[in-house]
PDB file of N, CA and C in Angstrom:
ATOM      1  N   UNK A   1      73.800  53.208 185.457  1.00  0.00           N
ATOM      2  CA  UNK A   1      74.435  54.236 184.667  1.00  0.00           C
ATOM      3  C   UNK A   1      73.373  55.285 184.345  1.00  0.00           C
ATOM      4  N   UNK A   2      73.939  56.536 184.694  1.00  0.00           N
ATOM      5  CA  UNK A   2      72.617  57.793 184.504  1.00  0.00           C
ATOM      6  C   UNK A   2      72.992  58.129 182.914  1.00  0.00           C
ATOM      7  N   UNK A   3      72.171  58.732 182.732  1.00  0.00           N
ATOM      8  CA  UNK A   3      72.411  59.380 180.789  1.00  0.00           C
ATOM      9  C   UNK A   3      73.282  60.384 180.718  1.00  0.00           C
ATOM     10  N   UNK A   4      73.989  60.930 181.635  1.00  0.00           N
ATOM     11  CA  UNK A   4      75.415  61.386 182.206  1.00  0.00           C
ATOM     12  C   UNK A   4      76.196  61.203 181.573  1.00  0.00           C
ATOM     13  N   UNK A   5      76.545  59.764 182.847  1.00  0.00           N
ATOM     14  CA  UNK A   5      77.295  58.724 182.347  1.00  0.00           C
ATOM     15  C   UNK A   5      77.371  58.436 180.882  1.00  0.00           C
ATOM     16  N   UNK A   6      76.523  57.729 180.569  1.00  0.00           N
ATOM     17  CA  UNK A   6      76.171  57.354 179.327  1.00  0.00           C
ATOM     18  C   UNK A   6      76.845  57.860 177.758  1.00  0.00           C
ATOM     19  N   UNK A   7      76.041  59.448 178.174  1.00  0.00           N
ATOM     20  CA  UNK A   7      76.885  60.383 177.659  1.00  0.00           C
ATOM     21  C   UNK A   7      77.966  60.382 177.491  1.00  0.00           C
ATOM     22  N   UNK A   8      78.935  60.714 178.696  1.00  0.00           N
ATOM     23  CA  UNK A   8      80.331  60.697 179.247  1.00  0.00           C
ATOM     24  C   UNK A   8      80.847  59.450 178.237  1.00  0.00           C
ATOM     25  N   UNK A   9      80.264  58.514 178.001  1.00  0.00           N
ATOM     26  CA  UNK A   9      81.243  57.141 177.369  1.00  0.00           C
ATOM     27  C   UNK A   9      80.827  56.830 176.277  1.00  0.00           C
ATOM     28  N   UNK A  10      79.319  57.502 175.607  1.00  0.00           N
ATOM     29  CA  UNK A  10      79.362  57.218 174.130  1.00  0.00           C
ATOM     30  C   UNK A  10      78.578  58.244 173.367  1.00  0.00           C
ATOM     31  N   UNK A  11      79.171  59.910 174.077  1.00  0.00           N
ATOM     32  CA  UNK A  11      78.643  60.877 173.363  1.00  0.00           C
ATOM     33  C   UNK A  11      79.950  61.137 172.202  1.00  0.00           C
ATOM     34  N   UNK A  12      79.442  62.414 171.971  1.00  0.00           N
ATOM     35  CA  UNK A  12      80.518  62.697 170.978  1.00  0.00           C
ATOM     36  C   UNK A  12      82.139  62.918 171.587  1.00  0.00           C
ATOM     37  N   UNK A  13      82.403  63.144 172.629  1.00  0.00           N
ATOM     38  CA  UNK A  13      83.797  63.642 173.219  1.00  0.00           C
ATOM     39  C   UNK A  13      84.361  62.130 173.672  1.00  0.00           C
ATOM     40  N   UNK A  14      83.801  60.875 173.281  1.00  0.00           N
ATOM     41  CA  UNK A  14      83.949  59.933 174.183  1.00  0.00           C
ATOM     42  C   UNK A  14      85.569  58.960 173.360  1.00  0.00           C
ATOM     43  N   UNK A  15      85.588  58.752 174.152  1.00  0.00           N
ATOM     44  CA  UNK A  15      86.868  57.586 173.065  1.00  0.00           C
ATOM     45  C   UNK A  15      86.705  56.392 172.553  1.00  0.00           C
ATOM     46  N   UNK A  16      87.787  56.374 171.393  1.00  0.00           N
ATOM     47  CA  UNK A  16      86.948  55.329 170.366  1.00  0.00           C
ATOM     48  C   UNK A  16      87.043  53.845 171.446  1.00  0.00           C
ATOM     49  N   UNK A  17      85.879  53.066 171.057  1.00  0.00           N
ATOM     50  CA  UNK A  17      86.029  51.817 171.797  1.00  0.00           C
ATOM     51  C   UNK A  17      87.233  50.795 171.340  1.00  0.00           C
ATOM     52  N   UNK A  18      87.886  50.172 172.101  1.00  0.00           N
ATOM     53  CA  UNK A  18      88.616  49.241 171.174  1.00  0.00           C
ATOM     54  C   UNK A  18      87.941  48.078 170.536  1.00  0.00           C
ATOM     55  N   UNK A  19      88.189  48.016 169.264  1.00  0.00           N
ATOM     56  CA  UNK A  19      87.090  46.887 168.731  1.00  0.00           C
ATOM     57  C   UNK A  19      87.805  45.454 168.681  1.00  0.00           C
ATOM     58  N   UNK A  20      88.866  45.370 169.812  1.00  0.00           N
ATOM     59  CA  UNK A  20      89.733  43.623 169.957  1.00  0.00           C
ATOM     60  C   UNK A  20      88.831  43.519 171.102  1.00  0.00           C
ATOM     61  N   UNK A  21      87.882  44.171 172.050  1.00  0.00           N
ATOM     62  CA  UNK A  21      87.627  43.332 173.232  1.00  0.00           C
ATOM     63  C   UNK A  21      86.283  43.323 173.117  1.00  0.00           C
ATOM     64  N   UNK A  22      86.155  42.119 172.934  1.00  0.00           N
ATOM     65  CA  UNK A  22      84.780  41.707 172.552  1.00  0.00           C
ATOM     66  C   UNK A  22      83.387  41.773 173.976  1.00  0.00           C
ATOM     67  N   UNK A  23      82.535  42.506 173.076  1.00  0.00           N
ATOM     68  CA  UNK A  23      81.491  42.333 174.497  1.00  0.00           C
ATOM     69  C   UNK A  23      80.544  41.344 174.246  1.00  0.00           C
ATOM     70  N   UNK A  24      79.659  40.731 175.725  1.00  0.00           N
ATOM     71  CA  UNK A  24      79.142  39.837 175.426  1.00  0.00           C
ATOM     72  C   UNK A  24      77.716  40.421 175.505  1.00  0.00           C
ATOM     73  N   UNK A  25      76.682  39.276 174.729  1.00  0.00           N
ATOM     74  CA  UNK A  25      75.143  40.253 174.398  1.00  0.00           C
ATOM     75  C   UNK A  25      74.645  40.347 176.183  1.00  0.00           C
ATOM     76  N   UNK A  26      75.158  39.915 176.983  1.00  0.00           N
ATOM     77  CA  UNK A  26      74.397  40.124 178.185  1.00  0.00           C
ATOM     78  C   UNK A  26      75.153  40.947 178.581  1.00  0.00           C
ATOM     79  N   UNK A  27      76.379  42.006 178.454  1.00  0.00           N
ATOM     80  CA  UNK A  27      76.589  43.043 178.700  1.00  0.00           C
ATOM     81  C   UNK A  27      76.065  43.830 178.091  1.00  0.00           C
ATOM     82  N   UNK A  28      75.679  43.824 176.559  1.00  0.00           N
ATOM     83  CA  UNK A  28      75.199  44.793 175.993  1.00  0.00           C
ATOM     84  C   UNK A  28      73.317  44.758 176.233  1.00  0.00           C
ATOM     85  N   UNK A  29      72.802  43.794 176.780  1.00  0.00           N
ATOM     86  CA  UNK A  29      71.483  43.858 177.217  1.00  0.00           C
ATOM     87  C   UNK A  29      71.257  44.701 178.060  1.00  0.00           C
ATOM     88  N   UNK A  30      72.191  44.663 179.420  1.00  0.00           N
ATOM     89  CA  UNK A  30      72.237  45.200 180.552  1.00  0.00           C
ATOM     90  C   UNK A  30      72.600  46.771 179.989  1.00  0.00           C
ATOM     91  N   UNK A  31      73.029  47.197 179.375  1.00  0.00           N
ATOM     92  CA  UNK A  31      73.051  48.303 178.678  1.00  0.00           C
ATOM     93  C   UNK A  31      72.161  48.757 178.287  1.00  0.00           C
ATOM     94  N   UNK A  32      71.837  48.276 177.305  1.00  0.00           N
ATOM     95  CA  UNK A  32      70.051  48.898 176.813  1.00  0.00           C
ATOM     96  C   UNK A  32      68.718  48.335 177.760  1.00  0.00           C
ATOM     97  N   UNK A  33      69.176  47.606 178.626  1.00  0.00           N
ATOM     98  CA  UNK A  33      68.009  47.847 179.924  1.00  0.00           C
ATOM     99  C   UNK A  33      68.227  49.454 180.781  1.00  0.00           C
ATOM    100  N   UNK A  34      69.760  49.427 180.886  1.00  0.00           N
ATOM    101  CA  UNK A  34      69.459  50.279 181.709  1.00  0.00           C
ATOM    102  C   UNK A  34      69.351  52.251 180.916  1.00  0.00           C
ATOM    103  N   UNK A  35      69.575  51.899 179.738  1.00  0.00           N
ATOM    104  CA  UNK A  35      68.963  53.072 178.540  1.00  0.00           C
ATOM    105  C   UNK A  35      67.590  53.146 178.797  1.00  0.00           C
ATOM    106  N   UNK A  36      66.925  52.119 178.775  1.00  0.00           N
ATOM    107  CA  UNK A  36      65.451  51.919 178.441  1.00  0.00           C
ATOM    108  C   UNK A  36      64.917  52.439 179.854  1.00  0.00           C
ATOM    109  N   UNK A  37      65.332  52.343 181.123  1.00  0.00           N
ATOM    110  CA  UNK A  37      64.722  52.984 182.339  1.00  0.00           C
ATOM    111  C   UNK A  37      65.475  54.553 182.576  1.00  0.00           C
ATOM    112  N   UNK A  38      66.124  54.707 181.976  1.00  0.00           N
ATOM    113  CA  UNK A  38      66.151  55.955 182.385  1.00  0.00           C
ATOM    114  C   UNK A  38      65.391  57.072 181.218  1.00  0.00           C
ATOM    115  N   UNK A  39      65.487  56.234 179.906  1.00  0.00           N
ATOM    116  CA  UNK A  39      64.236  56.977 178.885  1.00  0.00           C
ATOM    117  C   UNK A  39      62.909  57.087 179.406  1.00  0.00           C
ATOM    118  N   UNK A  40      62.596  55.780 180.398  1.00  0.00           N
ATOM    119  CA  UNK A  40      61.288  55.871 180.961  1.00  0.00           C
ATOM    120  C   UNK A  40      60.987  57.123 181.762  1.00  0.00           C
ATOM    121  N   UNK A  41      62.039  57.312 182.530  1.00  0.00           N
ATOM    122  CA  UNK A  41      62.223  58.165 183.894  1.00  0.00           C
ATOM    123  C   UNK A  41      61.745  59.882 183.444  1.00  0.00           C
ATOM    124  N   UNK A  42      62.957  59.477 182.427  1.00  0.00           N
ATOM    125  CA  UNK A  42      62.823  60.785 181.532  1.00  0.00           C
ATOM    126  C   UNK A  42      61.764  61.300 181.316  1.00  0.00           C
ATOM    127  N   UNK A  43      60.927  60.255 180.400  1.00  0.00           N
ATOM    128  CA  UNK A  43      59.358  60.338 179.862  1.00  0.00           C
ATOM    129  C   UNK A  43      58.415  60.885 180.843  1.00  0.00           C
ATOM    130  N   UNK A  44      58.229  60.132 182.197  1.00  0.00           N
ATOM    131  CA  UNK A  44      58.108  60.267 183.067  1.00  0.00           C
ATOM    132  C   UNK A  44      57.975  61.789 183.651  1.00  0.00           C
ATOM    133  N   UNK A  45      58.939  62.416 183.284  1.00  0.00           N
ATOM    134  CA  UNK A  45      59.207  63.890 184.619  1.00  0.00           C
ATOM    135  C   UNK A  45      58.662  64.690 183.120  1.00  0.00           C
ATOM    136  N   UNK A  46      58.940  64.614 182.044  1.00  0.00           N
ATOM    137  CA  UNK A  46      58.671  65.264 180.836  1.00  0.00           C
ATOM    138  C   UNK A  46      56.981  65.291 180.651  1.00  0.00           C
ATOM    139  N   UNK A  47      56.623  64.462 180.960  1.00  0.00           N
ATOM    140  CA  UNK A  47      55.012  64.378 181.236  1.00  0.00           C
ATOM    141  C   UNK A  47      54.835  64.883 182.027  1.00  0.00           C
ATOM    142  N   UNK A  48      54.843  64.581 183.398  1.00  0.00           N
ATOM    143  CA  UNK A  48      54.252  65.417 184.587  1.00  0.00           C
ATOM    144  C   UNK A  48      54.683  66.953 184.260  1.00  0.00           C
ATOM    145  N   UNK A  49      55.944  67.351 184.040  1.00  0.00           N
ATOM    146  CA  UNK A  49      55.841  68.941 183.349  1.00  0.00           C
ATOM    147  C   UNK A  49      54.786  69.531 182.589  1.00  0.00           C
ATOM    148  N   UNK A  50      54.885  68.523 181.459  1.00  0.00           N
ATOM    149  CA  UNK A  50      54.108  69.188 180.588  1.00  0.00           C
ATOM    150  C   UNK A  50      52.578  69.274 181.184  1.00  0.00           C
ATOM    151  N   UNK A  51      52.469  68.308 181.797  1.00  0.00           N
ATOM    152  CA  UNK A  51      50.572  68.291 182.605  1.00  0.00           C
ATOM    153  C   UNK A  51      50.453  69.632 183.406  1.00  0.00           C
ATOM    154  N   UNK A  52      51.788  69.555 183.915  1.00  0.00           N
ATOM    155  CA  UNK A  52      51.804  70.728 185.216  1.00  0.00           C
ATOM    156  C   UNK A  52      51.710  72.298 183.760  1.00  0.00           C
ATOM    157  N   UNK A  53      52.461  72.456 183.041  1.00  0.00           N
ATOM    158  CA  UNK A  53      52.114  73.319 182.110  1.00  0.00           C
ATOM    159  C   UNK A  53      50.478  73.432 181.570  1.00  0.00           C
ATOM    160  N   UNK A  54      50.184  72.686 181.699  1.00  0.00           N
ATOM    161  CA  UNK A  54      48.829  72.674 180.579  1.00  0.00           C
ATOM    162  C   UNK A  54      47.736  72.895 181.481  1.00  0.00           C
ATOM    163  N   UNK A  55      47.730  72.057 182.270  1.00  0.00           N
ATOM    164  CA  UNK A  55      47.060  72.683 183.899  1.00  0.00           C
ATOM    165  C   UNK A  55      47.014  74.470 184.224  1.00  0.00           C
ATOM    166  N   UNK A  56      48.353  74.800 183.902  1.00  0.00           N
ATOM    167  CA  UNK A  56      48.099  76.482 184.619  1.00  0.00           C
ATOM    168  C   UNK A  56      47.575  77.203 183.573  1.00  0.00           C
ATOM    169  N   UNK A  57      47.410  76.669 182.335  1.00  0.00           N
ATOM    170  CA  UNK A  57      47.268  77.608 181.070  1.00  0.00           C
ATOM    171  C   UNK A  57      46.333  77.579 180.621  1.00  0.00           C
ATOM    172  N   UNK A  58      46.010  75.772 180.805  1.00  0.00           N
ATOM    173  CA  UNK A  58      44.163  76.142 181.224  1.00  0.00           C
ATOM    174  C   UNK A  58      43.116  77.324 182.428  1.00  0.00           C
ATOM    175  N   UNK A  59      44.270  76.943 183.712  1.00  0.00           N
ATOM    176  CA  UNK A  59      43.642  77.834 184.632  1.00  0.00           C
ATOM    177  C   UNK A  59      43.981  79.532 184.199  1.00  0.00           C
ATOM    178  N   UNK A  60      45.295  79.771 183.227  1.00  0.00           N
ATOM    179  CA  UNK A  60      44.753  81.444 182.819  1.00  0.00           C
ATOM    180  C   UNK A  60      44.238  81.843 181.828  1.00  0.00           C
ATOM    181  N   UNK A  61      43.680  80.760 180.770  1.00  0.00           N
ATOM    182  CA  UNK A  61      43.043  81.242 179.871  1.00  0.00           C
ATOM    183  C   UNK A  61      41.611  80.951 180.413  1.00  0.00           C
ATOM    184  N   UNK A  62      41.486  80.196 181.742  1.00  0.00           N
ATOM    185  CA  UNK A  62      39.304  80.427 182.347  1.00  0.00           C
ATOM    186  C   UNK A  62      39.579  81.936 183.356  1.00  0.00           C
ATOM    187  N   UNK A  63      41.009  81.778 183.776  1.00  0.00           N
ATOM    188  CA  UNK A  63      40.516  83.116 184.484  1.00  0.00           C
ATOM    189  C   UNK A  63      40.278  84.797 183.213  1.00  0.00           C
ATOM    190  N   UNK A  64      40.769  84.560 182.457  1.00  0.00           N
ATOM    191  CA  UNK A  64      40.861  85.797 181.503  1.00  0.00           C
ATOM    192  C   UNK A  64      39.523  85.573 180.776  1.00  0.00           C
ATOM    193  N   UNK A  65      38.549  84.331 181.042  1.00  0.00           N
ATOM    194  CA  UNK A  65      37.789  84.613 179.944  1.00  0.00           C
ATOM    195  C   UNK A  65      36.971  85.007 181.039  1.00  0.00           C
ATOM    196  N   UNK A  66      36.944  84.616 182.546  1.00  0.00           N
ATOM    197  CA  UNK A  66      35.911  84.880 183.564  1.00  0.00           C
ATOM    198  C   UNK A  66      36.028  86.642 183.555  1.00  0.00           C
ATOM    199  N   UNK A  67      37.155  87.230 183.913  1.00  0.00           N
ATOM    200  CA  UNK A  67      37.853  88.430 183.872  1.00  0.00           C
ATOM    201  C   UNK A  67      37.261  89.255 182.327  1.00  0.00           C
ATOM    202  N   UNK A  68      36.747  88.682 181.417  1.00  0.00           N
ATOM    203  CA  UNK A  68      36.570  89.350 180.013  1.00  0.00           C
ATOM    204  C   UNK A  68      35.630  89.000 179.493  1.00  0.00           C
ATOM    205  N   UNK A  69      34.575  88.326 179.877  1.00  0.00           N
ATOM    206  CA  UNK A  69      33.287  87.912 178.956  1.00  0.00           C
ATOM    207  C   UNK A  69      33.163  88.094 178.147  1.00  0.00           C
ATOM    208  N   UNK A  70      32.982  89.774 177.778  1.00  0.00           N
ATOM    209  CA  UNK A  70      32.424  90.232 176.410  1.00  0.00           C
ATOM    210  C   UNK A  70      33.340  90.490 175.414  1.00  0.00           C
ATOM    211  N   UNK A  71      34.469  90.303 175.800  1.00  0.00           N
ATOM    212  CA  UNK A  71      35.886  89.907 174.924  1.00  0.00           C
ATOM    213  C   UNK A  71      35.993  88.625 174.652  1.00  0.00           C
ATOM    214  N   UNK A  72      36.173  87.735 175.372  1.00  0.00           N
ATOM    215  CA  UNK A  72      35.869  86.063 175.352  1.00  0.00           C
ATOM    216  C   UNK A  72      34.754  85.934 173.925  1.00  0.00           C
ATOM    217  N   UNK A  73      33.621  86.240 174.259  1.00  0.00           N
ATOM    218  CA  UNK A  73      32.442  86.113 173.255  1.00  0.00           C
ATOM    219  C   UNK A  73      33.245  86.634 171.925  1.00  0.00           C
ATOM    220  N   UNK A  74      33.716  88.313 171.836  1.00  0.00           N
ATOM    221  CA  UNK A  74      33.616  88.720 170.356  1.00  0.00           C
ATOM    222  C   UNK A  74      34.884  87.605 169.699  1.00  0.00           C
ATOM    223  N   UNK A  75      35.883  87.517 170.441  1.00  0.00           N
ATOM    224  CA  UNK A  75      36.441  86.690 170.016  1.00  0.00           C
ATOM    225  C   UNK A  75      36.373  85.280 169.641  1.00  0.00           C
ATOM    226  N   UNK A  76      35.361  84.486 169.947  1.00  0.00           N
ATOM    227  CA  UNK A  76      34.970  83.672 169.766  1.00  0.00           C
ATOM    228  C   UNK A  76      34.210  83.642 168.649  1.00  0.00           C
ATOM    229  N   UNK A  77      33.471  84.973 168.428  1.00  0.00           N
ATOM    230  CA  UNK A  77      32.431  84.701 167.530  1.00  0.00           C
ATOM    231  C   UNK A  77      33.125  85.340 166.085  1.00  0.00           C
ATOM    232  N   UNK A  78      34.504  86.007 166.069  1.00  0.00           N
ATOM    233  CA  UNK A  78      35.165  86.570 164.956  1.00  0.00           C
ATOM    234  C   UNK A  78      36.334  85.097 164.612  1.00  0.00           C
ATOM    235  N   UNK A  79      36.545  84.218 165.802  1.00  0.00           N
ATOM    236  CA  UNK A  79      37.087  83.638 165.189  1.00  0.00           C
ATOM    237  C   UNK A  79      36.233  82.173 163.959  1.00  0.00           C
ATOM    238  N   UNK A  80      34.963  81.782 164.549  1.00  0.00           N
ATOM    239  CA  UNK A  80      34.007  81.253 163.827  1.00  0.00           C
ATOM    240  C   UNK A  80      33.639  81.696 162.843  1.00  0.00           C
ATOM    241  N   UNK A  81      33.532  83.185 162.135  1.00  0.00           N
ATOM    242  CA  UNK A  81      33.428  83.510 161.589  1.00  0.00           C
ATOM    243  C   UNK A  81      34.184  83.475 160.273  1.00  0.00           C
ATOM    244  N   UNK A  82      35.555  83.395 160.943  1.00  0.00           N
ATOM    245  CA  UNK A  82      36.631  83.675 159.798  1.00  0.00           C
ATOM    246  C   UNK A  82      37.325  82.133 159.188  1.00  0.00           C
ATOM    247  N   UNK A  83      36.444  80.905 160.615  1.00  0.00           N
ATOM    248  CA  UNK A  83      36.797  79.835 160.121  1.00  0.00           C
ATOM    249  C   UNK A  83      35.348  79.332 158.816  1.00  0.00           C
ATOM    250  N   UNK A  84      34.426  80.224 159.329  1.00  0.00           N
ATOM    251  CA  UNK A  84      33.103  79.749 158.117  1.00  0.00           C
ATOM    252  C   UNK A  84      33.273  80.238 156.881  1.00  0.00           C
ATOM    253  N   UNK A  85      34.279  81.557 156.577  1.00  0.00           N
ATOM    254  CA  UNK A  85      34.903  81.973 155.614  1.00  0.00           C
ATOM    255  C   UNK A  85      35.916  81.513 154.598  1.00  0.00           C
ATOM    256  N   UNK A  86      36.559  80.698 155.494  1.00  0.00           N
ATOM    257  CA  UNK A  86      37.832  79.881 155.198  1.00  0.00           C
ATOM    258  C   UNK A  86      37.374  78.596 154.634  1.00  0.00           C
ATOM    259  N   UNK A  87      36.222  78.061 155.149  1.00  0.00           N
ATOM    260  CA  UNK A  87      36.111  77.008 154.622  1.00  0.00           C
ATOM    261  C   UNK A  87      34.682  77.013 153.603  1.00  0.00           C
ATOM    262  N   UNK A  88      34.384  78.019 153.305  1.00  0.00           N
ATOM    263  CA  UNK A  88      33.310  77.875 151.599  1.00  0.00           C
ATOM    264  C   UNK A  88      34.183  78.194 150.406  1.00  0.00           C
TER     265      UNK A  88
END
């Protein structure tokens, strides 16, 4: 079952369950096993994004400082400044 699915049968639009047919805990295991791998999956692609994000933003904030040296520096040295200010 994809989180679709899932969705589809116990989001908000879903219908009420009938509460005469009893489920058994190894149906409802198999349920939250298969919750638990697709949270993984999830986790999974949500990480590699975010790496893949953090990766390029590292690579344009070295190219802008390679591209700006003496901007890189004042900024660096106004922001030290205003943190040595901040903290006496």
């Amino acid at each position: 079952m994809t989180i679709l699915q899932g969705m589809r049968t116990h989001g908000p639009n879903a219908k009420p369950a009938n509460r005469n047919t009893p489920r058994s805990s190894e149906d409802l295991s198999d349920e939250i096993d298969a919750i638990r791998s697709e949270i993984q999956n999830l986790t999974s692609t949500v990480t590699k994004a975010a790496g893949s994000q953090i990766n390029h933003a590292q690579e344009s904030v070295e190219s802008a400082i390679r591209g700006n040296p003496f901007a890189a520096v004042a900024i660096a040295a106004a922001a030290g400044f205003l943190y040595g200010a901040i903290r006496r």
